[in-house]
Protein backbone atom coordinates (compact mmCIF):
# COMPACT_ATOMS: atom_id res chain seq x y z
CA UNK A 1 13.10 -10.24 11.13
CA UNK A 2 13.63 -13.89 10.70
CA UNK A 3 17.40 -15.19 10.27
CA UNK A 4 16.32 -17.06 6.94
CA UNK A 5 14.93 -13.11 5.34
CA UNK A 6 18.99 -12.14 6.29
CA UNK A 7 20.45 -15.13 4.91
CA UNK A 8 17.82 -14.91 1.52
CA UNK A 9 19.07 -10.92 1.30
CA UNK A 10 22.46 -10.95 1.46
CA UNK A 11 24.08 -14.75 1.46
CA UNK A 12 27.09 -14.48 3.57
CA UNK A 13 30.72 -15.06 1.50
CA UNK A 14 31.81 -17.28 4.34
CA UNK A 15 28.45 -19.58 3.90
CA UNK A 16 26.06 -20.42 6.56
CA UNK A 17 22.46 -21.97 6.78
CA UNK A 18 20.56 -20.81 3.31
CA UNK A 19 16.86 -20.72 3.36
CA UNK A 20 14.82 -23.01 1.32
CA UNK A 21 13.39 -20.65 -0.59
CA UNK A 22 15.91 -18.90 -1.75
CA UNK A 23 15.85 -18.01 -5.36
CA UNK A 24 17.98 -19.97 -7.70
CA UNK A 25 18.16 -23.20 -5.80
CA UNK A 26 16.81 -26.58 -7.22
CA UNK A 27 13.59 -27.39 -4.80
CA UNK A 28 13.95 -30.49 -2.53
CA UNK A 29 12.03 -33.61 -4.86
CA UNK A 30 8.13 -33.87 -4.31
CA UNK A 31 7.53 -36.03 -1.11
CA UNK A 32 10.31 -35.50 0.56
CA UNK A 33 9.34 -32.60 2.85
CA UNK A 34 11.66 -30.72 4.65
CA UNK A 35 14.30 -31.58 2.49
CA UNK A 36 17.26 -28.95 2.11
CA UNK A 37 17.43 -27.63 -1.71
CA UNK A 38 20.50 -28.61 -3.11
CA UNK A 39 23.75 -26.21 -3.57
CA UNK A 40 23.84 -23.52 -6.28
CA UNK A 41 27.08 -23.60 -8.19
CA UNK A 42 27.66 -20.27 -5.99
CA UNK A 43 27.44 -22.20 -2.86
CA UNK A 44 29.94 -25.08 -3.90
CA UNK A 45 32.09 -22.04 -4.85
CA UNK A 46 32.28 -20.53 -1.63
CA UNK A 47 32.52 -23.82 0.26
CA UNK A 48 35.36 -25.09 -1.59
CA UNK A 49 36.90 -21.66 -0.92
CA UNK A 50 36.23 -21.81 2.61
CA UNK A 51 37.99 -25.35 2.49
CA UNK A 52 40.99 -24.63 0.83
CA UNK A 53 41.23 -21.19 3.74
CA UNK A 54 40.61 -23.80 6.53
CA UNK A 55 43.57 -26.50 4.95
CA UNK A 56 45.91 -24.09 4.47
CA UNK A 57 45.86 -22.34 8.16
CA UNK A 58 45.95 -25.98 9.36
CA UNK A 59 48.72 -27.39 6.83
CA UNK A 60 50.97 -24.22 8.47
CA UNK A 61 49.72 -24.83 12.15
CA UNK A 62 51.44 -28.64 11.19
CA UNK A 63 54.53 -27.55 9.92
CA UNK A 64 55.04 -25.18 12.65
CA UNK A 65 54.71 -28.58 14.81
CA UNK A 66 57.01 -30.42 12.76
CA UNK A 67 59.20 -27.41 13.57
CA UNK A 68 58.71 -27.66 17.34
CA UNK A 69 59.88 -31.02 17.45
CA UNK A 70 56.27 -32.71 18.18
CA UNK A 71 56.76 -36.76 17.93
CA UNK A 72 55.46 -38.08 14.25
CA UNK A 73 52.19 -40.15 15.67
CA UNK A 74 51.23 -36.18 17.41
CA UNK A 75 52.00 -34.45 13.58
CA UNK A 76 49.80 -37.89 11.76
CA UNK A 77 46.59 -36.76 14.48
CA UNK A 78 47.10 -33.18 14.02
CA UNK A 79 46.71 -34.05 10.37
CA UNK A 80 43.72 -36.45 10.30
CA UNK A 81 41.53 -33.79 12.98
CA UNK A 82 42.74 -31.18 10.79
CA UNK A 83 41.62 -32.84 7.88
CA UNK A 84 38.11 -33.65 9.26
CA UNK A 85 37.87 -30.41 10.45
CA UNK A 86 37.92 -28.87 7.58
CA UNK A 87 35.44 -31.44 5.94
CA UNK A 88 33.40 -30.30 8.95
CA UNK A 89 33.16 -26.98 7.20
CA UNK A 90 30.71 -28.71 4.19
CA UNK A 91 27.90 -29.17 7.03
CA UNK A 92 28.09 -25.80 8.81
CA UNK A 93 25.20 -24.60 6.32
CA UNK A 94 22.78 -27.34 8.03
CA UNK A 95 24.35 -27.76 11.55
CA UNK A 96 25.91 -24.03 12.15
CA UNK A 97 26.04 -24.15 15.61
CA UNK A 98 26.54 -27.91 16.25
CA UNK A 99 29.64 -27.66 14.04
CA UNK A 100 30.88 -24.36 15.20
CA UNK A 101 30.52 -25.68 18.89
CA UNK A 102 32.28 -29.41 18.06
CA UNK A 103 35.41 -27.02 16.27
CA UNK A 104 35.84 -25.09 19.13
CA UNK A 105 36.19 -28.24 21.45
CA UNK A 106 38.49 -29.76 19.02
CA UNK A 107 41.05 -26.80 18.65
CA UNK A 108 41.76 -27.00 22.05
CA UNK A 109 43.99 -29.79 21.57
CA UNK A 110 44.69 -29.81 17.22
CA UNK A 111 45.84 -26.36 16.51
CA UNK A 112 45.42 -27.51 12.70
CA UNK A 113 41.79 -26.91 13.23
CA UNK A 114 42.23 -23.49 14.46
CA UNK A 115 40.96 -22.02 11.00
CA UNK A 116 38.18 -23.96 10.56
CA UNK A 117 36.88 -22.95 14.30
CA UNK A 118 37.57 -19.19 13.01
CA UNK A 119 35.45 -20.12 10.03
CA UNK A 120 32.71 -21.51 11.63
CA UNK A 121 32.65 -19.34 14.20
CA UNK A 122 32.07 -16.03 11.60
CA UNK A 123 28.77 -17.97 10.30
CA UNK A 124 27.62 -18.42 13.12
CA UNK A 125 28.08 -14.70 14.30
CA UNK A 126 26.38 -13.38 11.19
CA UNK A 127 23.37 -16.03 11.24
CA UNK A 128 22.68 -16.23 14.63
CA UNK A 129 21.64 -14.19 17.30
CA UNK A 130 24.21 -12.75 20.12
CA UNK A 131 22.91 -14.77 22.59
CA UNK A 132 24.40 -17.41 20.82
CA UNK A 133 27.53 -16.23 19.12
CA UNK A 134 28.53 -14.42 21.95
CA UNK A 135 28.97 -17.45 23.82
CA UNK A 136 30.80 -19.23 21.20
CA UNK A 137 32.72 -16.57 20.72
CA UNK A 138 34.07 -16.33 24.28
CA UNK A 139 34.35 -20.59 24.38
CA UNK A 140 36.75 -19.46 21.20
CA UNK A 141 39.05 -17.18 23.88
CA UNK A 142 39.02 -19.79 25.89
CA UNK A 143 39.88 -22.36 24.09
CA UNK A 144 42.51 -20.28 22.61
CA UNK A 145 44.33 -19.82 26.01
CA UNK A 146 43.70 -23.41 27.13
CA UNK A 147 45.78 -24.07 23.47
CA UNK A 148 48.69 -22.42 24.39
CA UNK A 149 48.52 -24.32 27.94
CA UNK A 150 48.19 -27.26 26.18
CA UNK A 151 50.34 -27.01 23.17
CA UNK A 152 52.51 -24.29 23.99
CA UNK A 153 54.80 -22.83 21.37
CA UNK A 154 57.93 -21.89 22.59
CA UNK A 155 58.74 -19.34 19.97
CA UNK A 156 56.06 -17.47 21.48
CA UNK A 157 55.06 -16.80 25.20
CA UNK A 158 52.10 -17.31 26.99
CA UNK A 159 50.96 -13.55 26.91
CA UNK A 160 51.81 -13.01 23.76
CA UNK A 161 49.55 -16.30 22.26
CA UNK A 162 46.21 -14.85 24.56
CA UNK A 163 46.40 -11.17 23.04
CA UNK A 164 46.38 -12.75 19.79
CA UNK A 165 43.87 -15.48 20.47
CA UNK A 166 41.98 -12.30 21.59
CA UNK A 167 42.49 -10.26 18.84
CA UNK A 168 41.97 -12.65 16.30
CA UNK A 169 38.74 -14.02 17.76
CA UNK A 170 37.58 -10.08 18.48
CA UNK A 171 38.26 -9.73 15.10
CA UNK A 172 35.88 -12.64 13.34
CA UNK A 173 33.20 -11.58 15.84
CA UNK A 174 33.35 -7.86 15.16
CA UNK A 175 32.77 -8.13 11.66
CA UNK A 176 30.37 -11.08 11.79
CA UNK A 177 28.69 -8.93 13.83
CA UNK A 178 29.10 -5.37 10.94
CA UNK A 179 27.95 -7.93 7.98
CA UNK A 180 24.69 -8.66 10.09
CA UNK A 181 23.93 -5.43 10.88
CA UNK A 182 24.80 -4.73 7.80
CA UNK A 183 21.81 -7.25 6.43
CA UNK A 184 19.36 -6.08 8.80
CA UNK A 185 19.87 -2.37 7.55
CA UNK A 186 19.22 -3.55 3.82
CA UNK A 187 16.51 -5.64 5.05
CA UNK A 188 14.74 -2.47 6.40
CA UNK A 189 15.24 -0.11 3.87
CA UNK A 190 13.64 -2.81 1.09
CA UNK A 191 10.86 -3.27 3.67
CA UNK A 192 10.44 0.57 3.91
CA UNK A 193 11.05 0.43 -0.01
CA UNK A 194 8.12 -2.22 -0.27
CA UNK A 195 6.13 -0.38 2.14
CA UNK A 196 6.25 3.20 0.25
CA UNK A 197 5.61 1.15 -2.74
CA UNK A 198 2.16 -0.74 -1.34
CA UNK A 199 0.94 2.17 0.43
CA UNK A 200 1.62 4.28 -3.32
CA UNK A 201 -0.14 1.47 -4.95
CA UNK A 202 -3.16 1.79 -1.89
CA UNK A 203 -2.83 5.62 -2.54
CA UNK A 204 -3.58 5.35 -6.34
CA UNK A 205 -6.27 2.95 -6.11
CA UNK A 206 -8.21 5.05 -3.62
CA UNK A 207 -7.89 8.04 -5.87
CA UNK A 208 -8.79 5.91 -8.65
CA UNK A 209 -12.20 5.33 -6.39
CA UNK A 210 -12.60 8.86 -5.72
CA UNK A 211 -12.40 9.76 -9.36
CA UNK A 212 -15.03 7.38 -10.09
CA UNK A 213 -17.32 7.81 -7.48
CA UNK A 214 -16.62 11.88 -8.48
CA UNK A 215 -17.97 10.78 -12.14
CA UNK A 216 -21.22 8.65 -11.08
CA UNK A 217 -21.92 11.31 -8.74
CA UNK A 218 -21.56 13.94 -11.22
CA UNK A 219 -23.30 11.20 -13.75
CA UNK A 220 -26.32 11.18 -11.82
CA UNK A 221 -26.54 14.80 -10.83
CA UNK A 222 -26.67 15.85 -14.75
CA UNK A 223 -27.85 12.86 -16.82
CA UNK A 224 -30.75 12.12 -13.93
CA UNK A 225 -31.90 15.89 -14.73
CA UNK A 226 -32.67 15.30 -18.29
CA UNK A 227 -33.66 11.67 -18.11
CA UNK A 228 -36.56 12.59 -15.85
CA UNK A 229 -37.78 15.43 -18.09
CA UNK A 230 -38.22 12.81 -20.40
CA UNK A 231 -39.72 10.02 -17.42
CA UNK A 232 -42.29 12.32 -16.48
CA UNK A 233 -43.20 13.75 -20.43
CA UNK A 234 -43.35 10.01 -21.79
CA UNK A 235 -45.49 9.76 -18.97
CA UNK A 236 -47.88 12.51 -19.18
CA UNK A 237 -48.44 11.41 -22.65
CA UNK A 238 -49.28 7.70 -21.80
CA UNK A 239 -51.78 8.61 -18.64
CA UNK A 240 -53.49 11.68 -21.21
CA UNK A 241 -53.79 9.97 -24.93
CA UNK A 242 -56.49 12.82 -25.30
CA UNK A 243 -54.78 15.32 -24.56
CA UNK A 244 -54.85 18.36 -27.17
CA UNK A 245 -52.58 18.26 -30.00
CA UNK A 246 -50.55 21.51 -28.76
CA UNK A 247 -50.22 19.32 -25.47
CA UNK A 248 -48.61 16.45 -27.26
CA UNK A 249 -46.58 18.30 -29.59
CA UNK A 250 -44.75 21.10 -26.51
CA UNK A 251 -44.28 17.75 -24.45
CA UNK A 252 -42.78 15.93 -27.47
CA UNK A 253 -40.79 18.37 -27.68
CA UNK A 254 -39.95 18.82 -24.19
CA UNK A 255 -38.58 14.97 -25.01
CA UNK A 256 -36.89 15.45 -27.88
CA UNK A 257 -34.68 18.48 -26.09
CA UNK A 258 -34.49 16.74 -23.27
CA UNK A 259 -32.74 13.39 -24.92
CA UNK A 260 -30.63 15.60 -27.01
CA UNK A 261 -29.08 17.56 -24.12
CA UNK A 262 -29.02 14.35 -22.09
CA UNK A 263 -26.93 13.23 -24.95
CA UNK A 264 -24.79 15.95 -25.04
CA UNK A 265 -23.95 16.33 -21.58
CA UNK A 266 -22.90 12.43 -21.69
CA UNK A 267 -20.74 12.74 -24.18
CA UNK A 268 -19.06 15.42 -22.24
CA UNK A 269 -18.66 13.10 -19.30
CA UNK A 270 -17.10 10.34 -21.61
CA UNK A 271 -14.49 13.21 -22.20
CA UNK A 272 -13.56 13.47 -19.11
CA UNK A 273 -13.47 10.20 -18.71
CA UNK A 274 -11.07 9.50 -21.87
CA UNK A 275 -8.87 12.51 -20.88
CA UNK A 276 -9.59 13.67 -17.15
CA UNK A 277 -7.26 16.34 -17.17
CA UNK A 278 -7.96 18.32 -20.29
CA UNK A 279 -11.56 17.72 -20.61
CA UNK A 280 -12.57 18.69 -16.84
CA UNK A 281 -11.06 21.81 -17.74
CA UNK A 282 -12.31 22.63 -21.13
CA UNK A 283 -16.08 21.67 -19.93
CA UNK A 284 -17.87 24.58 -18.58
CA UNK A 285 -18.85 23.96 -14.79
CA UNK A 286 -22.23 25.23 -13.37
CA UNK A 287 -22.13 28.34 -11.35
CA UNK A 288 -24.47 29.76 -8.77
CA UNK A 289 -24.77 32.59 -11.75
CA UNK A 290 -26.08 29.39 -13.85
CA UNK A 291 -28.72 28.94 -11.37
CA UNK A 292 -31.59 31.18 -13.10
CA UNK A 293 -31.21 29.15 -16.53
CA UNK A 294 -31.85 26.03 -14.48
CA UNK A 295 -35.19 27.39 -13.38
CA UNK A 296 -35.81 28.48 -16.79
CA UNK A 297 -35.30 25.18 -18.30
CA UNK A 298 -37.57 23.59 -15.76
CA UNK A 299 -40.41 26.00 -16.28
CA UNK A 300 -40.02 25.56 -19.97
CA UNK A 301 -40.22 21.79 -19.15
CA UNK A 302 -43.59 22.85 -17.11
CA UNK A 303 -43.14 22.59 -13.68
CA UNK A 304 -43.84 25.51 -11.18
CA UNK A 305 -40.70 26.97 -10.09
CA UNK A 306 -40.13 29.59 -8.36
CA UNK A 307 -36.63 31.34 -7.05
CA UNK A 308 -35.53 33.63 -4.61
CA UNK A 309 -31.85 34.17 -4.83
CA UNK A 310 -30.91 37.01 -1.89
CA UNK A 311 -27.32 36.73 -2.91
CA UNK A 312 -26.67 40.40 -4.54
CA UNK A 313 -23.77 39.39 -6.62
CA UNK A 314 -23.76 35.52 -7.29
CA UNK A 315 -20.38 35.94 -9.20
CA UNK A 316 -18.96 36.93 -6.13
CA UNK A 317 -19.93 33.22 -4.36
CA UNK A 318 -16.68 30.89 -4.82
CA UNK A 319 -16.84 28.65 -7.54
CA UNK A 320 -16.95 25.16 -5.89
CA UNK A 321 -19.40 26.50 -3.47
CA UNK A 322 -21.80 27.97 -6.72
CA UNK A 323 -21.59 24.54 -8.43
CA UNK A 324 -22.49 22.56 -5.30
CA UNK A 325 -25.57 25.11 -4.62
CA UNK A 326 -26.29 24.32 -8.68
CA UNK A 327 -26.43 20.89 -8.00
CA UNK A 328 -28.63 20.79 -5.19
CA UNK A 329 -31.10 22.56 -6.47
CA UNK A 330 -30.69 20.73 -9.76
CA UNK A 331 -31.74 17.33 -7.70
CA UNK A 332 -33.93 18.66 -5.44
CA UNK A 333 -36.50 20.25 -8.76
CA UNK A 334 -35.57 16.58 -9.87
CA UNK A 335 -37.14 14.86 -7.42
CA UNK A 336 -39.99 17.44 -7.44
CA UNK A 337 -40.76 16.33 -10.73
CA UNK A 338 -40.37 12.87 -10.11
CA UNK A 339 -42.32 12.43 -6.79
CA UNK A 340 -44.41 15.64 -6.60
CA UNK A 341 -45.68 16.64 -10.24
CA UNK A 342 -47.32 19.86 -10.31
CA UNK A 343 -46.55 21.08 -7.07
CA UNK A 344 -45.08 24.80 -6.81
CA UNK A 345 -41.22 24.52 -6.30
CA UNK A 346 -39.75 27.49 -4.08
CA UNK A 347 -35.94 27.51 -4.46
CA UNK A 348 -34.00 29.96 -1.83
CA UNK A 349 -30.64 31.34 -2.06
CA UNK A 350 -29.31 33.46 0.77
CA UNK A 351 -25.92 34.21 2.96
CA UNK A 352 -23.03 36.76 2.66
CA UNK A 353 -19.59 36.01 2.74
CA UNK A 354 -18.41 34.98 6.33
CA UNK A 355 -21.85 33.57 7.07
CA UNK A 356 -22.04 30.86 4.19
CA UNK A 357 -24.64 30.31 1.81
CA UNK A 358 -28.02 28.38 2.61
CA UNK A 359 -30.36 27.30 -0.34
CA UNK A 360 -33.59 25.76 0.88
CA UNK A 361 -36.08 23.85 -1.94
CA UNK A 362 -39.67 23.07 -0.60
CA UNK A 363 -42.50 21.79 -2.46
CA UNK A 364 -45.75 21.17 -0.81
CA UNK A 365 -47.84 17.67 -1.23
CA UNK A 366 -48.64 16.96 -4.99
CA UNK A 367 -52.54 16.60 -5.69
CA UNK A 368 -54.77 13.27 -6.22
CA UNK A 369 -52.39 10.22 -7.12
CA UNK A 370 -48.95 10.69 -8.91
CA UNK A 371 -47.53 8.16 -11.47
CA UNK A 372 -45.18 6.15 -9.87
CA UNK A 373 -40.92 7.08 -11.25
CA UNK A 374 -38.23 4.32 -10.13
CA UNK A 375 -35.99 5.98 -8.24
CA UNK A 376 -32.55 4.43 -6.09
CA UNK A 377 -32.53 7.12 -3.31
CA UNK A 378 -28.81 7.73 -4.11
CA UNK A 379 -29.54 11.30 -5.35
CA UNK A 380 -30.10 12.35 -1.69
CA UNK A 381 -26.80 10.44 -0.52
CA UNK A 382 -25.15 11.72 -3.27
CA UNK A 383 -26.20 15.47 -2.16
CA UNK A 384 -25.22 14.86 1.58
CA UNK A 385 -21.86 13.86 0.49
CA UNK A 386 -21.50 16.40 -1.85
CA UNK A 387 -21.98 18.89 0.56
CA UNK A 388 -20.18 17.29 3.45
CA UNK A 389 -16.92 16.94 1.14
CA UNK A 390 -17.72 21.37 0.54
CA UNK A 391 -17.25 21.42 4.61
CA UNK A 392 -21.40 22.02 4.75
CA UNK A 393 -24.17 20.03 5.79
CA UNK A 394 -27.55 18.64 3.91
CA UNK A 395 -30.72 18.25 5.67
CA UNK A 396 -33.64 16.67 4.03
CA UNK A 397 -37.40 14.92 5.14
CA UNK A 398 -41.14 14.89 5.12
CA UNK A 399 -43.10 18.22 6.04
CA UNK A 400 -46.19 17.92 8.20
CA UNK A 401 -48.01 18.59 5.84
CA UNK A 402 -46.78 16.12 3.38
CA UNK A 403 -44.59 18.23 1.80
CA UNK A 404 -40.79 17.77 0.94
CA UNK A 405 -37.74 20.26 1.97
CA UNK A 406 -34.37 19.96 1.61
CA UNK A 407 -31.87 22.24 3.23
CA UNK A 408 -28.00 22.89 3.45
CA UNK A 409 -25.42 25.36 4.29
CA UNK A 410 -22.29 25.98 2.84
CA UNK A 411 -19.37 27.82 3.61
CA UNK A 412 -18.36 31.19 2.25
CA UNK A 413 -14.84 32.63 3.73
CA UNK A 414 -15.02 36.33 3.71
């Protein structure tokens, strides 16, 4: 913590070295550097202040010479290094410690500059470290007791002018010392405060990522269904412009079904998207009970499917752990379609509670040459995430014999 982030929190009342950045302030003229910003009407405030506190201690420190009997050219130079002194006070916020160090040498011999050494003194306890206002602070004892050698007041004796040297110079460094700590405590809690409030801000943009990565995934998983229906129907119907008429017309309407659910089930995501809450609620959610309509669809769309779901009661599976089975299988006759059409699909659904569930899709090597589908491999990622983020794991790759499989587990708590 730098002395200029104290000075810029909490400016001292008794002045001190400001920083240059420090809010309010006119900035120094272009080309000039370094240069100090000038004085806030605040600052000439608490300098004047200052001054008038410094003149006053020293105008009574005079007139209790004047009392003593001190000869009238001792009074005139107690008044002029009084005076300048005090002036000295206008240049502590550049030259702290020069000026605090140059008061405590004078005092020793002008008592009138006693309370502008006490002044100087507290600035430099609050804006410097202690390895330098302790010093000064002890060279302020000392000077203090080499005073009353060298200007003794006979009112008072000896012991009495040390304790309160001792007490009065104690008593400027002890609460220079409380108004720093005093900054450095507020300076941590707003660092904390800024802290907390960057690592919120941190917090809410990485949910904001997982929500969106959350919607393209579930994006892909449903629109990518539909839209290759439609890929691999458009298809068949520009590879086979013979085909029969009853050919044409079941895949047209494969299509047409197709692009109208595709539509519906984005205009469901746009819900969520528009009210996340509500709308992820209302909206129905797949289900490993949801899984035998899936392979209807698909066998209505004409591919081979085939399923064997072991699970006795598929109600019974959790509900995150049904959807993410949903899904996978939902990709996996995806890609079938896409990469292997024709092929026989076999979906498999087994486990028991305590065990986890495991749903294997295979699909052996299509036949003769299939029609190329564009495809960004982030289905597969998107699986392997899916299920990693369910606690599972997602195995996928070539069969020897140029088939496809795709594997995962998932837990199921008893």
């Amino acid at each position: 913590m730098s002395e200029q982030e104290y000075r810029w929190l909490l400016p001292s009342a008794m002045g001190g070295p400001e920083p240059h950045a420090r809010p309010g302030r006119t900035p120094a003229p272009a080309g000039q550097g370094a240069a100090r910003p000038r004085r806030t009407l605040r600052d000439w405030v608490v300098d004047l202040l200052m001054f008038l506190i410094a003149a006053a201690i020293g105008l009574a420190a005079v007139e209790d010479a004047s009392e003593l009997g001190d000869s009238r050219l001792v009074l005139v130079f107690d008044q002029v290094l009084g005076a300048l002194a005090c002036c000295a006070l206008w240049l502590r916020r550049r030259w702290p410690t020069a000026v605090a160090l140059a008061l405590t040498v004078l005092s020793v011999a002008v008592p009138a500059a006693s309370g502008a050494m006490g002044i100087a003194l507290f600035g430099v306890t609050v804006h410097r470290p202690f390895k330098v206002a302790g010093p000064l602070s002890a060279a302020g004892i000392a000077v203090g007791v080499l005073q009353a050698l060298v200007r003794p007041d006979p009112a008072v004796s000896f012991r009495v002018a040390v304790v309160v040297t001792l007490v009065f110079t104690l008593l400027i460094f002890g609460w220079g010392m409380f108004v720093r700590a005093r900054r450095q405590l507020v300076l941590s809690l707003r660092e904390r405060t800024v802290r907390a409030e960057t690592e919120a801000a941190l917090r809410a943009e990485q949910a904001q990522r997982l929500a969106r990565e959350a919607i393209a995934r579930e994006m892909h998983d449903v629109l990518a269904h539909r839209l290759t229906l439609l890929s691999v129907h458009a298809g068949a119907l520009e590879f086979r412009p013979d085909a029969p008429p009853a050919e044409v017309a079941r895949a047209a309407g494969v299509i047409r079904d197709s692009a109208h659910e595709a539509l519906q089930d984005l205009r469901e995501i746009i819900g969520v998207l528009r009210s996340p809450g509500a709308a992820d609620d209302d909206r129905p959610q797949p289900t490993l009970a949801t899984l035998d309509a899936l392979v209807a669809e698909s066998r209505e769309a004409g591919a081979k499917v085939t399923l064997d779901n072991r699970i006795a009661d598929p109600d019974a599976v959790p509900a995150a752990v049904g959807r993410t089975v949903y899904r996978i299988a939902q990709e996996a006759l995806t890609n079938a379609r896409k990469h292997a059409p024709g092929a026989e699909v076999a979906v498999t659904v087994t486990g028991r509670a305590g065990d986890g569930v495991t749903v294997t899709v295979h699909n052996p090597a299509p036949d003769g040459d299939v029609p190329r589908v564009p495809g960004s491999g982030q289905g597969l990622i998107g699986l392997t995430e899916r299920a990693q983020l369910a606690g599972g794991r997602l195995d996928h790759g070539l069969e020897p014999d140029g088939g496809f499989r795709i594997t995962a587990w998932l837990p199921w708590a008893p």
